[in-house]
Protein backbone atom coordinates (compact mmCIF):
# COMPACT_ATOMS: atom_id res chain seq x y z
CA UNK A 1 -28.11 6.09 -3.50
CA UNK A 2 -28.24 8.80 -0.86
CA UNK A 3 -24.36 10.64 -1.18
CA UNK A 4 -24.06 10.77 2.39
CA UNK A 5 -24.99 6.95 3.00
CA UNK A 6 -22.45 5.98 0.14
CA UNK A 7 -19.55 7.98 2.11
CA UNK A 8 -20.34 6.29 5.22
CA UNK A 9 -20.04 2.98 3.72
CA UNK A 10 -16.61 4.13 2.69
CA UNK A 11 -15.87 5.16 5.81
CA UNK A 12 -16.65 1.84 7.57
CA UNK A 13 -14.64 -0.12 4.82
CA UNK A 14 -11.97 2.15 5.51
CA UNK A 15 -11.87 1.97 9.19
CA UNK A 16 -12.88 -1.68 9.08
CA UNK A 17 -9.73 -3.04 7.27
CA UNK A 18 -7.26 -1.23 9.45
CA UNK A 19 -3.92 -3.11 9.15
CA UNK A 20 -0.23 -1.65 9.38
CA UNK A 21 -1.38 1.93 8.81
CA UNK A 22 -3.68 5.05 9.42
CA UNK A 23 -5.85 5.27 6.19
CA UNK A 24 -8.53 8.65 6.41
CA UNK A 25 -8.62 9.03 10.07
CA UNK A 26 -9.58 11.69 12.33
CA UNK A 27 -6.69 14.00 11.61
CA UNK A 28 -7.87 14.97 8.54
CA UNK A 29 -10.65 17.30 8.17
CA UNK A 30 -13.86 15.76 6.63
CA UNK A 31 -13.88 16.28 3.08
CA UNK A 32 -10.55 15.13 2.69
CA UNK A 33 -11.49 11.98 4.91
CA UNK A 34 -14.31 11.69 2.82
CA UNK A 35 -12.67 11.42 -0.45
CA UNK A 36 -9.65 9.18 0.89
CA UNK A 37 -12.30 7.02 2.62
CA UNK A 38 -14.18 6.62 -1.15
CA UNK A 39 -10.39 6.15 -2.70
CA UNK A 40 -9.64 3.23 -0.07
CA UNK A 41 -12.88 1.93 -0.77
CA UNK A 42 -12.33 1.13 -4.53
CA UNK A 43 -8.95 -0.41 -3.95
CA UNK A 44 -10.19 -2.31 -0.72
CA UNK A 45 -12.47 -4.14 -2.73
CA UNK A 46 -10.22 -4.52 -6.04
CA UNK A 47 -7.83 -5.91 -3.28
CA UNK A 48 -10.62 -8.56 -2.48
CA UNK A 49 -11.46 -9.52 -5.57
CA UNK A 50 -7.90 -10.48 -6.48
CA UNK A 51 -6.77 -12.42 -2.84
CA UNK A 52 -10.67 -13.08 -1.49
CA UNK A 53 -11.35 -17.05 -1.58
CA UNK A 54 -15.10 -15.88 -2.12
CA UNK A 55 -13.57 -14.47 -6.00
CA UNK A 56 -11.31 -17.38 -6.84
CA UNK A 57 -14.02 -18.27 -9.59
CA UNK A 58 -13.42 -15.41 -11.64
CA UNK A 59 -11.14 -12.93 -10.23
CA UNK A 60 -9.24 -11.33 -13.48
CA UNK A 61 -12.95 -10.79 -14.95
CA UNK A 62 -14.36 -9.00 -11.73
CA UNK A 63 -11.42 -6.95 -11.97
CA UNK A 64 -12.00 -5.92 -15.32
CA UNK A 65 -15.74 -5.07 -14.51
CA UNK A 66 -14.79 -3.08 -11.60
CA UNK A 67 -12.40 -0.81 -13.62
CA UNK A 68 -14.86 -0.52 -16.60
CA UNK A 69 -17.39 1.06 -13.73
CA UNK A 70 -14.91 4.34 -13.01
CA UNK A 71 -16.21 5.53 -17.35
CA UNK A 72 -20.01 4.19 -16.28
CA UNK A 73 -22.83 5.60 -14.39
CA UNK A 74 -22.23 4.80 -10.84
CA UNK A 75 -25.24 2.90 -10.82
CA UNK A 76 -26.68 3.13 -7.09
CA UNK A 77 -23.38 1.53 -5.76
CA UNK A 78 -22.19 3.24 -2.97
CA UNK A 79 -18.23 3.14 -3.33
CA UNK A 80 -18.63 4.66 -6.98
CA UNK A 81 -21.55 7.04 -5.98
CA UNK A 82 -18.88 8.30 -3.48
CA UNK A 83 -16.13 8.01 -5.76
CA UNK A 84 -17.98 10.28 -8.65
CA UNK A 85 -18.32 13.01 -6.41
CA UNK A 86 -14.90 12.84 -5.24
CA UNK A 87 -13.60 12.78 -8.46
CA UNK A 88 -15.54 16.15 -9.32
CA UNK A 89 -14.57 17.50 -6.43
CA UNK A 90 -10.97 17.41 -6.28
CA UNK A 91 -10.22 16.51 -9.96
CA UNK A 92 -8.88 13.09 -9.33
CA UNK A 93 -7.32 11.10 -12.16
CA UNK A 94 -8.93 8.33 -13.85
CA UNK A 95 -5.87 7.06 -14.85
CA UNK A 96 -4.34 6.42 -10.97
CA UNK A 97 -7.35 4.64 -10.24
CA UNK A 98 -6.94 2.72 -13.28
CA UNK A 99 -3.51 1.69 -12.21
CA UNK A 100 -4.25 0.45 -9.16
CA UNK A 101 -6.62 -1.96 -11.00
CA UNK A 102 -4.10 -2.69 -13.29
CA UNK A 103 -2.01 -4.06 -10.50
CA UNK A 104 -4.07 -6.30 -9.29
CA UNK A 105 -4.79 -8.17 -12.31
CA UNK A 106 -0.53 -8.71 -12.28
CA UNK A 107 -1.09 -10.11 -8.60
CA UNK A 108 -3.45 -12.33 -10.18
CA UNK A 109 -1.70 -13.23 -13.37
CA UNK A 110 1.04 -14.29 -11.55
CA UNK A 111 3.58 -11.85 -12.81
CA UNK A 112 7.08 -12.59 -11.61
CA UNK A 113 9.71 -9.76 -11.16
CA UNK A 114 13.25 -10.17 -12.74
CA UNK A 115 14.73 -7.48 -11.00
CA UNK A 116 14.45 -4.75 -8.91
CA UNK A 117 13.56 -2.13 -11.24
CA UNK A 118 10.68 -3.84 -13.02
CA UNK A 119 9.56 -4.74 -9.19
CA UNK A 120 9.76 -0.95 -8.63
CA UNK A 121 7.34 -0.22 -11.79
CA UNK A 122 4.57 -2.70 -10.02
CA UNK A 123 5.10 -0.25 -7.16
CA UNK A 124 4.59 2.19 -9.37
CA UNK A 125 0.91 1.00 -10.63
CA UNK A 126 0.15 -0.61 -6.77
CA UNK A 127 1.08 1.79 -4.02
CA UNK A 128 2.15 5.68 -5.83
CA UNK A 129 -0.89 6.26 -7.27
CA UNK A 130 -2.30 6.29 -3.91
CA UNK A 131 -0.13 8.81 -2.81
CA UNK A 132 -0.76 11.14 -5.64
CA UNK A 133 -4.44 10.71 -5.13
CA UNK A 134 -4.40 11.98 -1.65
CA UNK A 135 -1.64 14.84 -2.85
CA UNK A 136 -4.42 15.78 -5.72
CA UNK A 137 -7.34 16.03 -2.42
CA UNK A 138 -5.58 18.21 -0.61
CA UNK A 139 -4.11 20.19 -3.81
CA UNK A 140 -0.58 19.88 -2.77
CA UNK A 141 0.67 17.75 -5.30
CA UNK A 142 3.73 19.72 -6.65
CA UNK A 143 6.29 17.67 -8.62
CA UNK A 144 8.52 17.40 -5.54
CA UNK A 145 5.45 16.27 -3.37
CA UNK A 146 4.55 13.86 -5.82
CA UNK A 147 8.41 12.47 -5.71
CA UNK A 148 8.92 12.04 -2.50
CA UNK A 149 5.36 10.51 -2.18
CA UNK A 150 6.12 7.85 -4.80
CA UNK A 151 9.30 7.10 -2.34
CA UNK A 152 7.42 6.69 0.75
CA UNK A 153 4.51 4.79 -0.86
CA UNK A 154 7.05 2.78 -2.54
CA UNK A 155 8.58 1.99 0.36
CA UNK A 156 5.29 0.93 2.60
CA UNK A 157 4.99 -1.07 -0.59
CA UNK A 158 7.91 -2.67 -0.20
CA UNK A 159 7.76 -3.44 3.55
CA UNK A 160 4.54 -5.13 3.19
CA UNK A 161 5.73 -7.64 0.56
CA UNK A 162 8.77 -8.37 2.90
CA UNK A 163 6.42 -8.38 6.23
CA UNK A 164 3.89 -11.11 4.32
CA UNK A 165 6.56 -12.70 2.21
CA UNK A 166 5.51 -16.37 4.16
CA UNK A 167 1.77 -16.10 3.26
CA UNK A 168 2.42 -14.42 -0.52
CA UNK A 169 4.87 -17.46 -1.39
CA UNK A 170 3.23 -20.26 0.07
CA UNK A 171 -0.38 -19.37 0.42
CA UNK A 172 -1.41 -16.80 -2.88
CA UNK A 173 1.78 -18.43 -4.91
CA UNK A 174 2.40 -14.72 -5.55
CA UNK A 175 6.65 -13.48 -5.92
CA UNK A 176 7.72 -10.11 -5.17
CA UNK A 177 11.66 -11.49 -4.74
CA UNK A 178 13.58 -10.13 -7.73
CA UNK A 179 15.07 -13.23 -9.67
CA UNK A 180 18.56 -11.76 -10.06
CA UNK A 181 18.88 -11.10 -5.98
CA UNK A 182 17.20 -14.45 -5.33
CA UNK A 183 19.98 -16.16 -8.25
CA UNK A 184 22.75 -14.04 -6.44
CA UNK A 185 22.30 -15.18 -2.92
CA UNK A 186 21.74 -18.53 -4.34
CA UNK A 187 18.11 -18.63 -3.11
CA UNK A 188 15.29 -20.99 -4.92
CA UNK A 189 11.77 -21.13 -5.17
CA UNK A 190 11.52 -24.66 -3.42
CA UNK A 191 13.41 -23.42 -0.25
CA UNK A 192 11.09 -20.49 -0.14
CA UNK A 193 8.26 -22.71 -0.90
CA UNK A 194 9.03 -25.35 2.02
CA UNK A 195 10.25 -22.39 4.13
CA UNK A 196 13.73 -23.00 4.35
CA UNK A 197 15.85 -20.37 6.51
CA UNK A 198 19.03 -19.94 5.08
CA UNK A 199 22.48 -17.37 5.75
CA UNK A 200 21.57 -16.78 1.73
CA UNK A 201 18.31 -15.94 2.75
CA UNK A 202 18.93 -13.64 5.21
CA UNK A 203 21.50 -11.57 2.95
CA UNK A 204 18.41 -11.32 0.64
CA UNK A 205 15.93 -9.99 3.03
CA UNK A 206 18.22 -7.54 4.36
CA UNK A 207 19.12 -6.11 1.00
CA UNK A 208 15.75 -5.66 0.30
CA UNK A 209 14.71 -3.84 3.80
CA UNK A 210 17.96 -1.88 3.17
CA UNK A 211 16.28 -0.37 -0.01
CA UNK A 212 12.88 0.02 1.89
CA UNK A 213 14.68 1.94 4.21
CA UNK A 214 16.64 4.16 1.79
CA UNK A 215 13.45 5.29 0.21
CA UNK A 216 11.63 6.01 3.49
CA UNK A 217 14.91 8.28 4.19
CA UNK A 218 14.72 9.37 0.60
CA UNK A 219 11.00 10.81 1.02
CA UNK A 220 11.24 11.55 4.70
CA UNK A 221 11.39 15.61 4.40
CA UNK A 222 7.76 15.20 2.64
CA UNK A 223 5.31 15.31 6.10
CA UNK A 224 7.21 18.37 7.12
CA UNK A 225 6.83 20.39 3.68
CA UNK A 226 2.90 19.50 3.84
CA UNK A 227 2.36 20.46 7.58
CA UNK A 228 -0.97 20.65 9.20
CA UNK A 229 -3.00 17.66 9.80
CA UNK A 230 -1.84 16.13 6.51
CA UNK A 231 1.64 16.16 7.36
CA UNK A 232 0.99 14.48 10.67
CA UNK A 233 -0.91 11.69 8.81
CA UNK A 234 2.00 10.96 6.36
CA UNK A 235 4.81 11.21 9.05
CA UNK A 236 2.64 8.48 11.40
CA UNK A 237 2.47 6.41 8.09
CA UNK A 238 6.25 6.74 7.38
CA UNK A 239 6.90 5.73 11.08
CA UNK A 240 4.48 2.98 11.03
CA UNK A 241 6.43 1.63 8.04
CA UNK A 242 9.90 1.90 9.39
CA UNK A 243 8.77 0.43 12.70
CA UNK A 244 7.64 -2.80 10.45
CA UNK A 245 11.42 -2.85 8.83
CA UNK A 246 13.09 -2.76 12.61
CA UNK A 247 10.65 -5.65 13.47
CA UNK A 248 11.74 -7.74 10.86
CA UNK A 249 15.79 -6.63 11.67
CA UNK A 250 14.99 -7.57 14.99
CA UNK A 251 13.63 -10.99 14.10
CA UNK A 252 17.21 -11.21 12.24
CA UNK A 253 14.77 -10.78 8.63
CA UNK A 254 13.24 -14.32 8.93
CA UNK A 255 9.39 -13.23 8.39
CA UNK A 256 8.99 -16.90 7.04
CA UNK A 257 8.74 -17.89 10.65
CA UNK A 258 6.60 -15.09 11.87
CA UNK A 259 4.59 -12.28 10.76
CA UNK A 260 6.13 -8.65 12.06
CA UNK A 261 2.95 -6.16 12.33
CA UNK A 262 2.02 -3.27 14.52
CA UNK A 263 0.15 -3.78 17.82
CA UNK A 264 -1.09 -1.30 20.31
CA UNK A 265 2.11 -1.55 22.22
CA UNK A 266 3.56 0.81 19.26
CA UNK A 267 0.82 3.25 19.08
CA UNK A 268 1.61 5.61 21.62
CA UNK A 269 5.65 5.56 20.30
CA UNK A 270 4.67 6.31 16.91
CA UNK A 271 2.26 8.95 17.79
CA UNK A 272 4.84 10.83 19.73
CA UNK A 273 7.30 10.52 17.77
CA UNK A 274 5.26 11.85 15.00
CA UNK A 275 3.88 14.96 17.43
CA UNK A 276 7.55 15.71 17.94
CA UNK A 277 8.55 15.66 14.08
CA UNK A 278 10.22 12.69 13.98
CA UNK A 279 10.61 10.58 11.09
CA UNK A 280 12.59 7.55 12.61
């Protein structure tokens, strides 16, 4: 496959599955967008194949396949065409790809999370290698980048688990609640289940945005050490995702009763706050 044809499939799979936040947009000049594009494109569809009803037959095994293909020829697809070059290009790691692979087949193994710290290392395979990919294009990923990426990808990570707890729990049967929190605030799987608002509840949700928030605040200084376009990019993310935790304060942290996500009413906030500097 024509290079240029496999890019601009990434490009529409990237642009096509917008959701909370910017992924490769028009900030970023085009090789970079390019290469993000191809990186969104592999996890877009590893993301499919573990939550699409279309791959409920054999999910786990497409996911292996699809891994296997980053040590194979890319074979005339377009996302790994796209991908190989990008790799060469910029020197990207096989083994954050890997990892993002790797957490999908725990979505669909139905791993369970006893506490917060072995939530925080399925952050770790899920949400900071993508951060450290896009560091690695842009060759600014200095151990202190890299740390305060892993924070602010950990945190969008976060957020989304608490913004779609309703559909994870009841629809994909899929738990991102740390056991000891839920056993502390005397919160079961049956009340989550039938979606049962409780004060319990409530004191669970908000401990968990609290420590979304402290790692947004944690990695916060990281847009304005990258400047440029780049930096811009990261700081609209970071906003996006902070926006998403006032929602859900606002809604006093039930998202069991509704879904909190971004809408065009926020755009123009975000983006000035982010043209300004602002982080929050």
């Amino acid at each position: 496959m024509d290079l240029s044809a496999a890019y601009r499939h990434c490009r529409r799979v990237a642009f096509g599955h917008y959701e909370n936040f910017p992924v490769a947009t028009v900030l970023l000049p085009q090789p970079q967008r390019d290469a993000i594009a191809a990186i969104y494109a592999f996890a877009r569809q590893a993301d499919d194949f573990s939550d699409e009803p279309a791959f409920a037959d054999d999910r786990v095994g497409r996911l292996l396949d699809w891994g296997s293909r980053l040590d194979r020829d890319p074979a005339g697809h377009p996302v790994f065409v796209a991908l190989a070059d990008a790799r060469a290009r910029w020197g990207l790691p096989t083994e954050l790809l890997s990892d993002l692979v790797q957490a999908f087949l725990l979505d669909c193994r139905g791993q369970r999370y006893p506490d917060f710290e072995s939530l925080l290392g399925y952050c770790r395979l899920s949400a900071n290698p993508v951060g450290r990919l896009v560091l690695r294009v842009f060759r600014l990923d200095s151990a202190e980048a890299v740390r305060a990426s892993d924070d602010i990808c950990t945190a969008l990570q976060l957020t989304n688990h608490w913004q779609d707890l309703a559909s994870d729990v009841q629809v994909r049967d899929r738990w991102y609640l740390p056991k000891a929190d839920m056993d502390r605030f005397g919160v079961t799987v049956a009340q989550i289940r039938r979606g049962l608002w409780s004060e319990g509840l409530e004191h669970l949700l908000r401990l968990q945005v609290e420590r979304a928030e402290a790692l947004f605040v944690s990695g916060q200084a990281l847009p304005g050490r990258l400047g440029g376009r780049l930096g811009l990019e990261v700081r609209l993310t970071l906003l996006g995702g902070r926006r998403i935790l006032g929602k859900i304060r606002r809604q006093g942290y039930n998202t069991l009763r509704a879904r909190p996500r971004l809408g065009f009413a926020d755009a123009p906030g975000i983006l000035w706050d982010g043209l300004l500097g602002r982080t929050a």
